[in-house]
Protein backbone atom coordinates (compact mmCIF):
# COMPACT_ATOMS: atom_id res chain seq x y z
CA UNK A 1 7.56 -54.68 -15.98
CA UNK A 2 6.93 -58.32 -14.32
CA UNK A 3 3.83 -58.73 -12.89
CA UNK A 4 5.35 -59.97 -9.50
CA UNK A 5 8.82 -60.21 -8.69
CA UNK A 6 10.32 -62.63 -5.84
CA UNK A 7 11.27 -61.24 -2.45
CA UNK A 8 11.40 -64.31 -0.31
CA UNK A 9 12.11 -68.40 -0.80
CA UNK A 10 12.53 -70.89 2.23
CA UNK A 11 13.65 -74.06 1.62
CA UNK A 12 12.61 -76.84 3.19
CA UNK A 13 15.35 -79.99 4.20
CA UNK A 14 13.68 -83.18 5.29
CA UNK A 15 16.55 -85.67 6.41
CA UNK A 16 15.74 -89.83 7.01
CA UNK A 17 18.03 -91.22 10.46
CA UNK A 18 21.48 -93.07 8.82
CA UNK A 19 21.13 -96.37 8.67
CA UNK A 20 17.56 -97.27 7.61
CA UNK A 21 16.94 -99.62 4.58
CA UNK A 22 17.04 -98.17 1.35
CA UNK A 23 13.60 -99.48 0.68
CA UNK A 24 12.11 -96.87 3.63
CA UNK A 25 13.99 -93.98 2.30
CA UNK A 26 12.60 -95.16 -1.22
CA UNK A 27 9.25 -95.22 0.47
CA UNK A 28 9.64 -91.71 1.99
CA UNK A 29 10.55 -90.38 -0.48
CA UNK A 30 7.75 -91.05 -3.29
CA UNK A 31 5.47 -90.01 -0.53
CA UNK A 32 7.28 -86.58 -0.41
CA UNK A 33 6.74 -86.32 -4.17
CA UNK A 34 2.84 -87.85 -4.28
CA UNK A 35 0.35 -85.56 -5.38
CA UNK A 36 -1.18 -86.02 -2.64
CA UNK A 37 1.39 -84.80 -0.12
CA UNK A 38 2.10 -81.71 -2.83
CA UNK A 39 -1.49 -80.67 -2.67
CA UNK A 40 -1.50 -81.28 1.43
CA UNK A 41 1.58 -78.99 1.09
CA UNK A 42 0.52 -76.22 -1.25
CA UNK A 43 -2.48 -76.36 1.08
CA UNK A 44 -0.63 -75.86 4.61
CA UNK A 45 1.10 -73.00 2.87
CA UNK A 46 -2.02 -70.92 1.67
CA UNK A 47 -3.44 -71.56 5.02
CA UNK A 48 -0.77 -69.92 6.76
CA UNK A 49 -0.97 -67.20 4.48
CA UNK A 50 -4.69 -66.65 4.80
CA UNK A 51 -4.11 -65.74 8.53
CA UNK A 52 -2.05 -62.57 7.44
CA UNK A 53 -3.87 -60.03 5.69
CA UNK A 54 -0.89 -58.17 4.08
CA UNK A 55 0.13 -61.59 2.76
CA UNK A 56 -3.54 -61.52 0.57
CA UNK A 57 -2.41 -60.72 -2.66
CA UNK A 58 1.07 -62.43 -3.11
CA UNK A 59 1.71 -65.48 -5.21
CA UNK A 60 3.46 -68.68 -3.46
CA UNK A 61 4.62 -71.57 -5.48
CA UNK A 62 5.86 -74.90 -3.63
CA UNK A 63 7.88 -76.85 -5.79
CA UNK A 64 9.82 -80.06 -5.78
């Protein structure tokens, strides 16, 4: 038997406004996959968590 098993994913959509240059979307986007910004992310994620109590022992992955 798994040790966890998955009861809830949430995607996440980030859209750029039409018509800006290429190069800011470009831009945007390697921010988005920095590891910076993932570690700012995986660490927005376990602070919501931490504020529920029931939410203590579950595992969260944030992926790209």
């Amino acid at each position: 038997m798994p040790k966890f098993v998955t009861i809830e994913e949430y995607h996440v959509t980030i859209r750029v406004p039409a018509g800006r240059p290429d190069e800011a979307a470009d831009t945007m986007q390697s921010l988005l996959g920095s590891r910076p910004f993932m570690a700012r992310l995986r660490a927005a994620v376990a602070a919501v968590l931490a504020d529920h109590a029931l939410l203590a022992a579950v595992r969260v992955t944030v992926t790209r």
